[in-house]
C-alpha atoms as a PDB file:
ATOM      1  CA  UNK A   1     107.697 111.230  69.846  1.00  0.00           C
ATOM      2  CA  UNK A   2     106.835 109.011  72.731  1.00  0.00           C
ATOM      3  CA  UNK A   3     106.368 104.886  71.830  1.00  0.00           C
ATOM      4  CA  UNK A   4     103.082 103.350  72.945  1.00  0.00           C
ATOM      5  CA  UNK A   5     104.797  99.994  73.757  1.00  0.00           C
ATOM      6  CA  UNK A   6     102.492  96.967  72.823  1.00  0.00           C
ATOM      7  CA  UNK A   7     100.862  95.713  76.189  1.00  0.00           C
ATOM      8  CA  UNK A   8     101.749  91.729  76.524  1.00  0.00           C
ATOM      9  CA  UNK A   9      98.892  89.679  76.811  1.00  0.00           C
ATOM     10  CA  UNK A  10      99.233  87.893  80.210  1.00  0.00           C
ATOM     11  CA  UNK A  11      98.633  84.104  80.398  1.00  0.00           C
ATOM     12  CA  UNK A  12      99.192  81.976  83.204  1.00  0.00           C
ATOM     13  CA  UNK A  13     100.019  78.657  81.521  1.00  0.00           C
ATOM     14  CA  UNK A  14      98.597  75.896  78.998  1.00  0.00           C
ATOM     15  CA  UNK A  15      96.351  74.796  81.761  1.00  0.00           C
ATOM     16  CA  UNK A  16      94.858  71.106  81.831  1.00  0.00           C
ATOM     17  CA  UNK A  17      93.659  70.856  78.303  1.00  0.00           C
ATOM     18  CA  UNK A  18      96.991  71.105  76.618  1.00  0.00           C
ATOM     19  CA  UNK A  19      98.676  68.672  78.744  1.00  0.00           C
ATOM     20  CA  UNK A  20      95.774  65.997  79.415  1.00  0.00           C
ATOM     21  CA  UNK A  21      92.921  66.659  76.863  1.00  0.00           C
ATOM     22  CA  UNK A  22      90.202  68.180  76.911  1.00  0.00           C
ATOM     23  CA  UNK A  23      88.084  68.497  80.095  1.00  0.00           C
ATOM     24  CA  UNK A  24      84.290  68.932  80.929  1.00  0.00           C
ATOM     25  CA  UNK A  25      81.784  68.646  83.578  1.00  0.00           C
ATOM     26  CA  UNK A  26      80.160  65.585  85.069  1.00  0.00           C
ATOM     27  CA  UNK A  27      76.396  66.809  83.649  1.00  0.00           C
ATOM     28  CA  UNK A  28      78.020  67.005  80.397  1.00  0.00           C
ATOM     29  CA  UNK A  29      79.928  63.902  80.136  1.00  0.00           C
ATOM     30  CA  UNK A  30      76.946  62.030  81.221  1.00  0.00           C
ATOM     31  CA  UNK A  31      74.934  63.761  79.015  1.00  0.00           C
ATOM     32  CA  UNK A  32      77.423  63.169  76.110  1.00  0.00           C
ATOM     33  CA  UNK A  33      77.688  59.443  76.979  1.00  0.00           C
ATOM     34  CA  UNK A  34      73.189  59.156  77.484  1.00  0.00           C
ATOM     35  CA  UNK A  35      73.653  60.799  73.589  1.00  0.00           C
ATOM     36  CA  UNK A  36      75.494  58.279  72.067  1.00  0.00           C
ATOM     37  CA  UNK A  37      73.332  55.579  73.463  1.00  0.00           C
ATOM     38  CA  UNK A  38      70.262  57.318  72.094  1.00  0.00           C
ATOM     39  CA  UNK A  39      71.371  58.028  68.849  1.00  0.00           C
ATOM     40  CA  UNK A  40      73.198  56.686  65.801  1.00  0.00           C
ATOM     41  CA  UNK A  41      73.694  60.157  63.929  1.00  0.00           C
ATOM     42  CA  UNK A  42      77.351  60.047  62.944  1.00  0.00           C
ATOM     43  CA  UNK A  43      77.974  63.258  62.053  1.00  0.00           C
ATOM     44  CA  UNK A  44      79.189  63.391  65.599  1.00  0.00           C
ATOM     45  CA  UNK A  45      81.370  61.034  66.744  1.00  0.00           C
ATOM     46  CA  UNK A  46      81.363  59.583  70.076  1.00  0.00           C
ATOM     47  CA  UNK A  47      84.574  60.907  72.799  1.00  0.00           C
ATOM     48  CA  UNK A  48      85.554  57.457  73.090  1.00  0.00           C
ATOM     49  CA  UNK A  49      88.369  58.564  75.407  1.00  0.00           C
ATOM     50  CA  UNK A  50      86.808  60.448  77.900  1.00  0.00           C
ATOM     51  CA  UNK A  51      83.679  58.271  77.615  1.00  0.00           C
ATOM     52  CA  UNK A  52      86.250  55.157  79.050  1.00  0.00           C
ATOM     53  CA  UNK A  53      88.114  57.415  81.207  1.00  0.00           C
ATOM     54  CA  UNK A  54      85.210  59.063  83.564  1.00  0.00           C
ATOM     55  CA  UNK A  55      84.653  56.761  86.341  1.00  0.00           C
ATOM     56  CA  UNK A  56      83.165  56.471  89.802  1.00  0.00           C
ATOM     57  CA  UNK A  57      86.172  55.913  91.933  1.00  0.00           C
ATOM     58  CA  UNK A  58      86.732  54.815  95.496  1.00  0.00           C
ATOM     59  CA  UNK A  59      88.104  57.992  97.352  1.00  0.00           C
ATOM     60  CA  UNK A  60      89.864  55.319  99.856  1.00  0.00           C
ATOM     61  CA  UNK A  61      91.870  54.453  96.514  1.00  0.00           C
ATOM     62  CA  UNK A  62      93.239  57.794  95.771  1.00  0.00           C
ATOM     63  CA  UNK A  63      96.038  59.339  97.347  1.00  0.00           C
ATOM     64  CA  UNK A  64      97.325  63.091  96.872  1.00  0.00           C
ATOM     65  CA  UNK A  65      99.096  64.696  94.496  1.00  0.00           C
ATOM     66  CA  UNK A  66     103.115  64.602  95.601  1.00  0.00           C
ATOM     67  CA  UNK A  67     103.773  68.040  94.140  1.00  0.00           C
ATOM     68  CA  UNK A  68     101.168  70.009  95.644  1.00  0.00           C
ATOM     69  CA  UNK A  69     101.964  73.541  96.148  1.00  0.00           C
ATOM     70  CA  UNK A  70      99.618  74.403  98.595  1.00  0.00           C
ATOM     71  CA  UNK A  71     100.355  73.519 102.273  1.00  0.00           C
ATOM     72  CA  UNK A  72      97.741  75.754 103.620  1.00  0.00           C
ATOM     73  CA  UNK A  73      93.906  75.383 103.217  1.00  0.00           C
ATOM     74  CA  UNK A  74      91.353  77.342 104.495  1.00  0.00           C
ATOM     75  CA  UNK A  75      88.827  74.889 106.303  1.00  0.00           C
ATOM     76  CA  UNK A  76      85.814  76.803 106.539  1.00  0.00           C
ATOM     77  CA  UNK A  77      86.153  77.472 102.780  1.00  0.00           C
ATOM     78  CA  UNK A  78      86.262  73.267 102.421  1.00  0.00           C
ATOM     79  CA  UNK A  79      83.404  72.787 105.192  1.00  0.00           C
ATOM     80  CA  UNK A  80      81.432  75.138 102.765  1.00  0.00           C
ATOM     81  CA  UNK A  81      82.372  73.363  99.450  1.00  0.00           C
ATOM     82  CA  UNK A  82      81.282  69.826 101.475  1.00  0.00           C
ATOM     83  CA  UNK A  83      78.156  71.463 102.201  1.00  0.00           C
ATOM     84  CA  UNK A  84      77.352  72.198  98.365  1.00  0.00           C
ATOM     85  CA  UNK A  85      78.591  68.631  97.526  1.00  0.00           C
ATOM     86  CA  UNK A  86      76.043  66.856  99.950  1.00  0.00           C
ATOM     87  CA  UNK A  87      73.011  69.109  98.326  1.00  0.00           C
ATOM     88  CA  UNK A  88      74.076  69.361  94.903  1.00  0.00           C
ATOM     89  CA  UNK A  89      76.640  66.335  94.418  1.00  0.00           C
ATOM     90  CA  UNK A  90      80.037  67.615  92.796  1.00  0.00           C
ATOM     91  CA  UNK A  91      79.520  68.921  89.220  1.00  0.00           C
ATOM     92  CA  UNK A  92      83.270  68.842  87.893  1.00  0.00           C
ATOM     93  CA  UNK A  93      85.146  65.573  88.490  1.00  0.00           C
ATOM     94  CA  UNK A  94      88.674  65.596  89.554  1.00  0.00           C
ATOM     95  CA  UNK A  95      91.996  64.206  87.338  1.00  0.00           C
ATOM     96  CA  UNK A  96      93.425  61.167  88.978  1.00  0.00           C
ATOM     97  CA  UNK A  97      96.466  58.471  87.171  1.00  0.00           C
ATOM     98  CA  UNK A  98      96.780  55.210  87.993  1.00  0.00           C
ATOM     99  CA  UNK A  99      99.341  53.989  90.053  1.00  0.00           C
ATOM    100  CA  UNK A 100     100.673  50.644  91.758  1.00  0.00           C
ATOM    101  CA  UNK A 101      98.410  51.444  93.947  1.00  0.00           C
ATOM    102  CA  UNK A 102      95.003  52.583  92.967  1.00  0.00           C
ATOM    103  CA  UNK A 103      95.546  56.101  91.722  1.00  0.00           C
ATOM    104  CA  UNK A 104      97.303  59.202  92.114  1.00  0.00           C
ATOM    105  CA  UNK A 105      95.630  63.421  91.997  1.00  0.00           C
ATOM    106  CA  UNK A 106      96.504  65.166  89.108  1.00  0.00           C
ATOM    107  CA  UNK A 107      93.732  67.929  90.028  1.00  0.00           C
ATOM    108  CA  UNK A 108      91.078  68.521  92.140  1.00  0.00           C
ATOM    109  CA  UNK A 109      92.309  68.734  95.972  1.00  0.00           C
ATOM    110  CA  UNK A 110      89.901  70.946  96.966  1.00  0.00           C
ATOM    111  CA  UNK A 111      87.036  68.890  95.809  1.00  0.00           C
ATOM    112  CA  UNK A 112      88.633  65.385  96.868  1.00  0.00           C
ATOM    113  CA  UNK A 113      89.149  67.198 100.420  1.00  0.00           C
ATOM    114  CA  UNK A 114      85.886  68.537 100.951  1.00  0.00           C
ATOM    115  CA  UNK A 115      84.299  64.955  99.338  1.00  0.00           C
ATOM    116  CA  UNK A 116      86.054  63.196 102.214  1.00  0.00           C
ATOM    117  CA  UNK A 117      84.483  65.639 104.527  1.00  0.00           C
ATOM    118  CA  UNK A 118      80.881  65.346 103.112  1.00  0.00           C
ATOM    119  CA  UNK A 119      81.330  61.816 103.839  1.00  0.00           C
ATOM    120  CA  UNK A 120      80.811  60.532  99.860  1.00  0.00           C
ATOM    121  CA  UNK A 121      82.580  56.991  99.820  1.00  0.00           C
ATOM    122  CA  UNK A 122      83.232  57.367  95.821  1.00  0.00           C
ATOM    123  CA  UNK A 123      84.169  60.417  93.485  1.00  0.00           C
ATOM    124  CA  UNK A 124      83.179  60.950  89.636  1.00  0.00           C
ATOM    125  CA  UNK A 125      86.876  61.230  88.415  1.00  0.00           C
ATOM    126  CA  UNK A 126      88.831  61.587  84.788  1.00  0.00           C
ATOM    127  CA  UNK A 127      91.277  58.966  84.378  1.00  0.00           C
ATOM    128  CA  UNK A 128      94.267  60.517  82.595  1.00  0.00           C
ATOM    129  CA  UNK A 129      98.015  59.550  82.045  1.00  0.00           C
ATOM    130  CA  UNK A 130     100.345  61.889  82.918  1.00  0.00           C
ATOM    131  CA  UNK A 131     104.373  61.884  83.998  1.00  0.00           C
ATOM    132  CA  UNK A 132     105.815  63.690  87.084  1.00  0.00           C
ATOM    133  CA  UNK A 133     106.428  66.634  84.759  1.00  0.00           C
ATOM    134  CA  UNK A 134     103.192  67.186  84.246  1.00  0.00           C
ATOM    135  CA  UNK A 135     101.730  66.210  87.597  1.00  0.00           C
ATOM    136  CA  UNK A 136     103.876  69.280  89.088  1.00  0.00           C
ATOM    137  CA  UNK A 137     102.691  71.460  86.150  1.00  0.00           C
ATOM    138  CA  UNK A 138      99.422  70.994  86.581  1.00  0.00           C
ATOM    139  CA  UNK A 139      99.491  71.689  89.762  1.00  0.00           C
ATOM    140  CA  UNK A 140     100.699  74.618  89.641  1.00  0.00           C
ATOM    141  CA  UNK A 141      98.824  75.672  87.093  1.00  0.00           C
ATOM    142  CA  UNK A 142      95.839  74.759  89.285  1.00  0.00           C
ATOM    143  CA  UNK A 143      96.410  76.902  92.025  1.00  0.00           C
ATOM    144  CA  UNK A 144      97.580  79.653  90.130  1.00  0.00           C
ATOM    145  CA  UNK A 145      93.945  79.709  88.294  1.00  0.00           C
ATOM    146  CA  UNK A 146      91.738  78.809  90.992  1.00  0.00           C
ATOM    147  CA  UNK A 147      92.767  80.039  94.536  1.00  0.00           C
ATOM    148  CA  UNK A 148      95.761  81.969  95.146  1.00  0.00           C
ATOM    149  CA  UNK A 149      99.213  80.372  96.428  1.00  0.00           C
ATOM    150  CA  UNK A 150     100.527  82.956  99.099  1.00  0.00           C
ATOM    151  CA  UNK A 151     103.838  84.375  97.718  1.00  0.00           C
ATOM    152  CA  UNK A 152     106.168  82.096  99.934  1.00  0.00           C
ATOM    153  CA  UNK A 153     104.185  78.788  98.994  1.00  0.00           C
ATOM    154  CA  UNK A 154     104.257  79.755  94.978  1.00  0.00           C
ATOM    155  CA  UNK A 155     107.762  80.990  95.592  1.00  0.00           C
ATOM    156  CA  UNK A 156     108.937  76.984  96.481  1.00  0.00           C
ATOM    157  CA  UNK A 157     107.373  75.698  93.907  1.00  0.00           C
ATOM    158  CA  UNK A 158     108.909  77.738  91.303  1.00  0.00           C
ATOM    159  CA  UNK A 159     112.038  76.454  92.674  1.00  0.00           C
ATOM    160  CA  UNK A 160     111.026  73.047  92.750  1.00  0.00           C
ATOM    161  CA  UNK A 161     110.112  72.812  89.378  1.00  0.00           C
ATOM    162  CA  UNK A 162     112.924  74.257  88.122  1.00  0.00           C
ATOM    163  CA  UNK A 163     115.549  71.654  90.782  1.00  0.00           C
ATOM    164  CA  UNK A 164     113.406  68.478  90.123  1.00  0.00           C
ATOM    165  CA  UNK A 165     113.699  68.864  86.046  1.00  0.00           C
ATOM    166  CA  UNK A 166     116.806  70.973  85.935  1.00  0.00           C
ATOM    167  CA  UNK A 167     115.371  74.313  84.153  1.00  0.00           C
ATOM    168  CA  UNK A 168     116.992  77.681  83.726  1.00  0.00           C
ATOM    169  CA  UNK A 169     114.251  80.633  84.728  1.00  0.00           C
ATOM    170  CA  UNK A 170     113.733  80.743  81.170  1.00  0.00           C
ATOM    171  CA  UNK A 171     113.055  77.445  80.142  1.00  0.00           C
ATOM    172  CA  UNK A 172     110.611  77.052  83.177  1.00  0.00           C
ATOM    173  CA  UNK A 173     109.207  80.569  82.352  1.00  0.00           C
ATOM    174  CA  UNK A 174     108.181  79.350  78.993  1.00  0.00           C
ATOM    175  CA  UNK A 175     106.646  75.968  79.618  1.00  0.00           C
ATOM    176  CA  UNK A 176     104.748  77.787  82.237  1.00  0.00           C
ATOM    177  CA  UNK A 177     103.687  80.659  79.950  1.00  0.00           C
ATOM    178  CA  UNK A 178     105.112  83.046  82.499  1.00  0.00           C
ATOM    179  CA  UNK A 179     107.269  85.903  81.920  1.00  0.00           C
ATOM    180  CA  UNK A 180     110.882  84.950  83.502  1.00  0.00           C
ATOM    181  CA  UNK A 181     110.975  88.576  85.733  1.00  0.00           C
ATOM    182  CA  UNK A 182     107.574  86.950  86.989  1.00  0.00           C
ATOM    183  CA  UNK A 183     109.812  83.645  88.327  1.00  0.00           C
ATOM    184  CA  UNK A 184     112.933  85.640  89.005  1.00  0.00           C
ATOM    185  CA  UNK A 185     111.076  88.067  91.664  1.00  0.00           C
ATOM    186  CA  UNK A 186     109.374  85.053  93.485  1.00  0.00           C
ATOM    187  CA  UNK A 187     112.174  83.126  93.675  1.00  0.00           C
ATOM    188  CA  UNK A 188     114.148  86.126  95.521  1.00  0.00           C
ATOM    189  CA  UNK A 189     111.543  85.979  98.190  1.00  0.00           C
ATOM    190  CA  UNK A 190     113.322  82.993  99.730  1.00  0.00           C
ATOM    191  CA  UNK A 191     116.712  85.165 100.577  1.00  0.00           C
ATOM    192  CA  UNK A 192     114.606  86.584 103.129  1.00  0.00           C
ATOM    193  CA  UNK A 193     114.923  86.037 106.796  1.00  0.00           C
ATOM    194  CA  UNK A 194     112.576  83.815 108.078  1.00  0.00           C
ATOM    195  CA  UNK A 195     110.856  86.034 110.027  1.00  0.00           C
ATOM    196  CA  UNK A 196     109.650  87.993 106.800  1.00  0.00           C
ATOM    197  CA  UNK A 197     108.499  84.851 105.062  1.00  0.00           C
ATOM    198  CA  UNK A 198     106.661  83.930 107.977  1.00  0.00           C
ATOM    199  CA  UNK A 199     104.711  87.209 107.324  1.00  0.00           C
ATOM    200  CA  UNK A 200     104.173  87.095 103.768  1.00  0.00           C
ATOM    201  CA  UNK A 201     102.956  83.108 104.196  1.00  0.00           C
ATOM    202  CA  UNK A 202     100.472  84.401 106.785  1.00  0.00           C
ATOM    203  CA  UNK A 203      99.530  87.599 104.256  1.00  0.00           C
ATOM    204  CA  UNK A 204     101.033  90.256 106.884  1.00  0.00           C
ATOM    205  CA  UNK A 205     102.869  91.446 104.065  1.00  0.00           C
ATOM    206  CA  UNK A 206     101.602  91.646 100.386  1.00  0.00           C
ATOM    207  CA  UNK A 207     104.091  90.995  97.168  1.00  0.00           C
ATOM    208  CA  UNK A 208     104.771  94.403  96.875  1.00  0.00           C
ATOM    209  CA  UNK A 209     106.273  95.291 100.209  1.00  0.00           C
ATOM    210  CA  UNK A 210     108.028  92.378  99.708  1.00  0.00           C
ATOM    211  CA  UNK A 211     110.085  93.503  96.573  1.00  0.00           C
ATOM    212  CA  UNK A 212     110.701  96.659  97.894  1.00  0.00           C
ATOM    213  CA  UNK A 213     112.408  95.767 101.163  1.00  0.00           C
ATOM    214  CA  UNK A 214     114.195  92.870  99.324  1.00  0.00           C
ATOM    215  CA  UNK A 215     116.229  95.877  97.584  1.00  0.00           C
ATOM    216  CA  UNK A 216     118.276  96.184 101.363  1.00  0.00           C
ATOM    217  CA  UNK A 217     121.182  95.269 101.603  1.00  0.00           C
ATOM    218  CA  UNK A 218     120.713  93.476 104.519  1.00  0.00           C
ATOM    219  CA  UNK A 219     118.318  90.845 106.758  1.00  0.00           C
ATOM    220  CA  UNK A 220     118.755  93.481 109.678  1.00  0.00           C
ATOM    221  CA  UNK A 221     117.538  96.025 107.950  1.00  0.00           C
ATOM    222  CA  UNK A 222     114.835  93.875 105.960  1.00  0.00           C
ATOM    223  CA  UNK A 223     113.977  93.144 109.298  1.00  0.00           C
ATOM    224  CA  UNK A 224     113.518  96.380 110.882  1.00  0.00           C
ATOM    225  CA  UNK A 225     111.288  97.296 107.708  1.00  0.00           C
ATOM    226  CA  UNK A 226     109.030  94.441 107.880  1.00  0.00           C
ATOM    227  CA  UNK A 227     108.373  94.713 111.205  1.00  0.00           C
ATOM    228  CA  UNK A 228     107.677  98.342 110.844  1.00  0.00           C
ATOM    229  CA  UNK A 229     105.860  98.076 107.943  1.00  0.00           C
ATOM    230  CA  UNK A 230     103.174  95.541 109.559  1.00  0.00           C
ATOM    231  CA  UNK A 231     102.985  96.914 112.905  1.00  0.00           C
ATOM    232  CA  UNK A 232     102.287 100.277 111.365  1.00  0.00           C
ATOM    233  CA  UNK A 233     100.368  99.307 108.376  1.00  0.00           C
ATOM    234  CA  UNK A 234     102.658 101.057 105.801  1.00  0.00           C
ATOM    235  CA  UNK A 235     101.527 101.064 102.327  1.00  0.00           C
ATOM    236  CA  UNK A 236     103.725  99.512  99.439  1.00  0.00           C
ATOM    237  CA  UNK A 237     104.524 103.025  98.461  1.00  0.00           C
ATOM    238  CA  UNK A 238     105.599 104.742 101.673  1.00  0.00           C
ATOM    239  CA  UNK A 239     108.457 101.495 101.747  1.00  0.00           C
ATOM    240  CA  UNK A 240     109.199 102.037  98.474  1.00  0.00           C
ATOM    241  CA  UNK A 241     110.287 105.761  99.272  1.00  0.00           C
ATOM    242  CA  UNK A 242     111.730 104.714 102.707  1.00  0.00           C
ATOM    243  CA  UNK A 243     114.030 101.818 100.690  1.00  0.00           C
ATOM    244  CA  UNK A 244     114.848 104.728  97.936  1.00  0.00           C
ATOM    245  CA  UNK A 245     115.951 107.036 101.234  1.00  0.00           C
ATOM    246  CA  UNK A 246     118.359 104.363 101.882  1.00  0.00           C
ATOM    247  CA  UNK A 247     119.629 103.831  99.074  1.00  0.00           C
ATOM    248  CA  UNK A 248     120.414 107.184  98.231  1.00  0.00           C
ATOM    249  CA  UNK A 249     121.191 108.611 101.082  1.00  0.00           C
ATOM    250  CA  UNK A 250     122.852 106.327 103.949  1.00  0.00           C
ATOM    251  CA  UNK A 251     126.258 104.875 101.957  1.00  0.00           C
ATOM    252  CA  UNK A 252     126.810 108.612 100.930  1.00  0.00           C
ATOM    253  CA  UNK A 253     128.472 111.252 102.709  1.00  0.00           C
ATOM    254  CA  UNK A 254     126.773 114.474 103.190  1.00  0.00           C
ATOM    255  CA  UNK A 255     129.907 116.377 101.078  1.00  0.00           C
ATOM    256  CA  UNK A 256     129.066 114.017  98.165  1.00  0.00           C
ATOM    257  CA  UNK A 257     125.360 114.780  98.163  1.00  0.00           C
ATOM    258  CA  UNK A 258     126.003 118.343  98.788  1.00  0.00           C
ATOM    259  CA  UNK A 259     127.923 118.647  95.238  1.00  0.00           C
ATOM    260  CA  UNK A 260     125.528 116.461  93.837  1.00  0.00           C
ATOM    261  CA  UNK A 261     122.936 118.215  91.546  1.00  0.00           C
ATOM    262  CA  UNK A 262     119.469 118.141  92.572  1.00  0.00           C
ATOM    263  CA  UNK A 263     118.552 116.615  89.259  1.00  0.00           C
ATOM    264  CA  UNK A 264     121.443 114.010  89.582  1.00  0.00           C
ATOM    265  CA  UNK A 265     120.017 112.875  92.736  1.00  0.00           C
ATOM    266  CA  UNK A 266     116.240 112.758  91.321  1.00  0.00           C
ATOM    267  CA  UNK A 267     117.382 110.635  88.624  1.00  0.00           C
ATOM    268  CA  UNK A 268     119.522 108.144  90.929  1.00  0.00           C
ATOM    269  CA  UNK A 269     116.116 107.280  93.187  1.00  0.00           C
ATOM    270  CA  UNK A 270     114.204 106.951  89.968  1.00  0.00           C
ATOM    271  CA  UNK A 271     116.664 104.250  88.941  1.00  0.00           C
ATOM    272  CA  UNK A 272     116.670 102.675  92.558  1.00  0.00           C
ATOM    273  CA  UNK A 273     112.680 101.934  92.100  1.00  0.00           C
ATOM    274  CA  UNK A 274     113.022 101.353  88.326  1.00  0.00           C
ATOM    275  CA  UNK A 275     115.532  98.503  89.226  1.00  0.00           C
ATOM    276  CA  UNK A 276     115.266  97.686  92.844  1.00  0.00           C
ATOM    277  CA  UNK A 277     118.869  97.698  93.937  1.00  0.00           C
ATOM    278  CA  UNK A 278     121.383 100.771  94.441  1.00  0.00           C
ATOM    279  CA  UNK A 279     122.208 102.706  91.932  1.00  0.00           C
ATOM    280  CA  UNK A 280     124.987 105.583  91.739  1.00  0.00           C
ATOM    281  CA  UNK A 281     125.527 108.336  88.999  1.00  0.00           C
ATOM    282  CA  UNK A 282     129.029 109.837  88.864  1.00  0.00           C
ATOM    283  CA  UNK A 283     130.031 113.314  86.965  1.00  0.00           C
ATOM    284  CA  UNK A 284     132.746 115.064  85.831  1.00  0.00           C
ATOM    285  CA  UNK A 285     132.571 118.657  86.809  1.00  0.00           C
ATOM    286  CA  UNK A 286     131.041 120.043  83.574  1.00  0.00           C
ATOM    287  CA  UNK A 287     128.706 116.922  84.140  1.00  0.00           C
ATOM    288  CA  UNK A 288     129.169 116.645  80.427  1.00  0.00           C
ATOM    289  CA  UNK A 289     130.608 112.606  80.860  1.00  0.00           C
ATOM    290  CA  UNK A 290     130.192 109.990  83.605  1.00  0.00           C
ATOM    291  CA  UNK A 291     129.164 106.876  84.990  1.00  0.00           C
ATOM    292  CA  UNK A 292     126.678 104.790  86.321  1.00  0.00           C
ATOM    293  CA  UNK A 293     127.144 102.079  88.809  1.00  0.00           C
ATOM    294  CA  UNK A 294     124.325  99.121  89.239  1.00  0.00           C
ATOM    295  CA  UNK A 295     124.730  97.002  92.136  1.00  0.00           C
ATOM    296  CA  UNK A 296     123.838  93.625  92.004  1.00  0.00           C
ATOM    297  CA  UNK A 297     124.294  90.279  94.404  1.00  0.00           C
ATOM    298  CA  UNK A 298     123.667  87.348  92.884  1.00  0.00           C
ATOM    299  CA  UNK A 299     123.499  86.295  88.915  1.00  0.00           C
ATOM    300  CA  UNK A 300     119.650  85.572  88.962  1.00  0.00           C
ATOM    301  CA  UNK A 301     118.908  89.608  90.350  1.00  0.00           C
ATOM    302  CA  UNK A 302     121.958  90.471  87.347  1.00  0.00           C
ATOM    303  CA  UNK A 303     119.466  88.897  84.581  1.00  0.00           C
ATOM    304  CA  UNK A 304     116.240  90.370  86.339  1.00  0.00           C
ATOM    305  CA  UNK A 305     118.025  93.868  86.329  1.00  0.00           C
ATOM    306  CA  UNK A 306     119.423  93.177  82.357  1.00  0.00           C
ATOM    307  CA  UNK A 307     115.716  92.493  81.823  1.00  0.00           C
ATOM    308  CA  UNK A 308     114.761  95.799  82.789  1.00  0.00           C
ATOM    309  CA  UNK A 309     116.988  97.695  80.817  1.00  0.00           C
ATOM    310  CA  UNK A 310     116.337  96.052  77.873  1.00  0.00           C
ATOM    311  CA  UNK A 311     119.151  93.250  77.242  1.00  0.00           C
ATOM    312  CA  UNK A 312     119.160  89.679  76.799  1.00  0.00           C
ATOM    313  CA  UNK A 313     119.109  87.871  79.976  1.00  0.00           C
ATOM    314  CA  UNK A 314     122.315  86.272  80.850  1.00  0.00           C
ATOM    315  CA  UNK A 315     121.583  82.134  81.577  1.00  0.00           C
ATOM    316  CA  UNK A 316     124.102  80.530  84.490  1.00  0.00           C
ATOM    317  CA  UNK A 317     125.980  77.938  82.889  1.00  0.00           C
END
């Protein structure tokens, strides 16, 4: 009797609330502080901390966040967004902290760029403490919610959250309320040649095609894939069964395929894809015993591929 396994709810982190409090709207702070001026019904008790925190700040005074992720922005989305602001003002303020020197973005880049570009000479902003941990959080967190980090760009700042504070996968994995494969398979992306990053950063190639050619054995070939795979518009699936080819066929000789069972060989590319490396099935004769053999280069793609099969993932030390 087949197992419906439980689907896992996917969340992409505690977001700013957890970390910083909650967070709301210029209309309704405003509104919120005009109502405790106007009234003295206590039943509701004023937000004395974001009422003292929302302020009209010079944007001269603020300078960006150190840990943003994004390095690319898309200026005819901001020219847009500094359109809106000049007609409608901006309706969410963004999260600044003080520092020596006026004060530092927690959240909000977009907004704070496109302010600067609609001319405005001060921004409605929260004022909020927060330590570098959660500065590089949130900002992750941000992008992740609200406009899409190309793989490459999401891929370095996994890895420099988990340098700057010293995480394992799994520690970082669980502040971020990621799963740790999620991490893992990022972080792989920057073992591949240049040229293929280049690609993905630009959105050449997507995520997928990226995993799949990752599972070569080497940049030459990853190479040759990418390249063919974006000049000739290959979909993820036609490089996942050109990888599996590989895999299977090219580091064995045509004797050992030949004696090979065709439901032997069936199995082994199913495992290939199931665990994106090589993967080998030996038999005795009466195919009654055997073994398999997983291949694996490095300790992080050793816990992604324990993952799979259902162990405990193995932590460096």
């Amino acid at each position: 009797m087949a197992i419906r396994k439980k689907e896992k709810q996917k969340h992409l982190g505690r977001g700013l609330e957890s970390l910083l409090g909650p967070i709301t709207s210029v209309r309704e702070a405003y509104a919120n502080r005009k109502s405790i001026d106007d009234t003295d019904d206590t039943n509701f008790p004023p937000d004395k901390e974001l009422q003292d925190s929302l302020k009209e700040i010079s944007i001269e005074s603020i300078s960006p966040n150190p840990y943003q992720a994004r390095t690319v922005w898309d200026q005819q989305e901001l020219e847009d967004l500094a359109e809106s602001i000049r007609t409608n003002g901006i309706i969410q303020p963004i999260i600044v902290r003080p520092a020596s020197e006026g004060y530092e973005l927690i959240a909000g880049e977009r907004r704070f760029r496109a302010a600067k570009l609609a001319s405005m000479k001060k921004i409605p902003a929260l004022v909020r403490r927060a330590t570098d941990q959660q500065l590089l959080e949130l900002a992750l967190i941000e992008n992740i919610h609200r406009a899409d980090l190309n793989p490459i760009e999401r891929a370095k700042c996994y890895q420099s959250y988990l340098t700057t504070f010293s995480l394992t996968q799994a520690e970082a994995a669980q502040r971020l309320g990621e799963d740790r494969s999620v991490i893992a398979n990022y972080i792989r992306l920057l073992d591949l040649p240049n040229e293929i990053k280049q690609m993905l950063a630009q959105r050449k190639l997507t995520m997928g095609h990226a995993r799949a050619i990752i599972a070569l054995p080497t940049d030459e070939l990853r190479r040759k894939l990418a390249n063919r795979a974006m000049a000739g518009r290959l979909s993820v699936r036609e490089i996942e069964r050109l990888v599996r080819k590989y895999l299977t066929g090219t580091r064995e000789t045509k004797k050992t395929e030949s004696t090979k069972p065709a439901h032997i060989l069936d199995l082994e590319s199913k495992l290939c894809t199931q665990l994106g490396t090589k993967v080998i099935i030996e038999t005795r004769k009466n195919g009654s015993r055997g073994k398999i053999i997983i291949e694996f280069r490095s300790l992080d793609e050793f816990d992604r591929i324990a993952e799979n099969i259902g162990l405990e993932s193995v932590e460096k030390a």
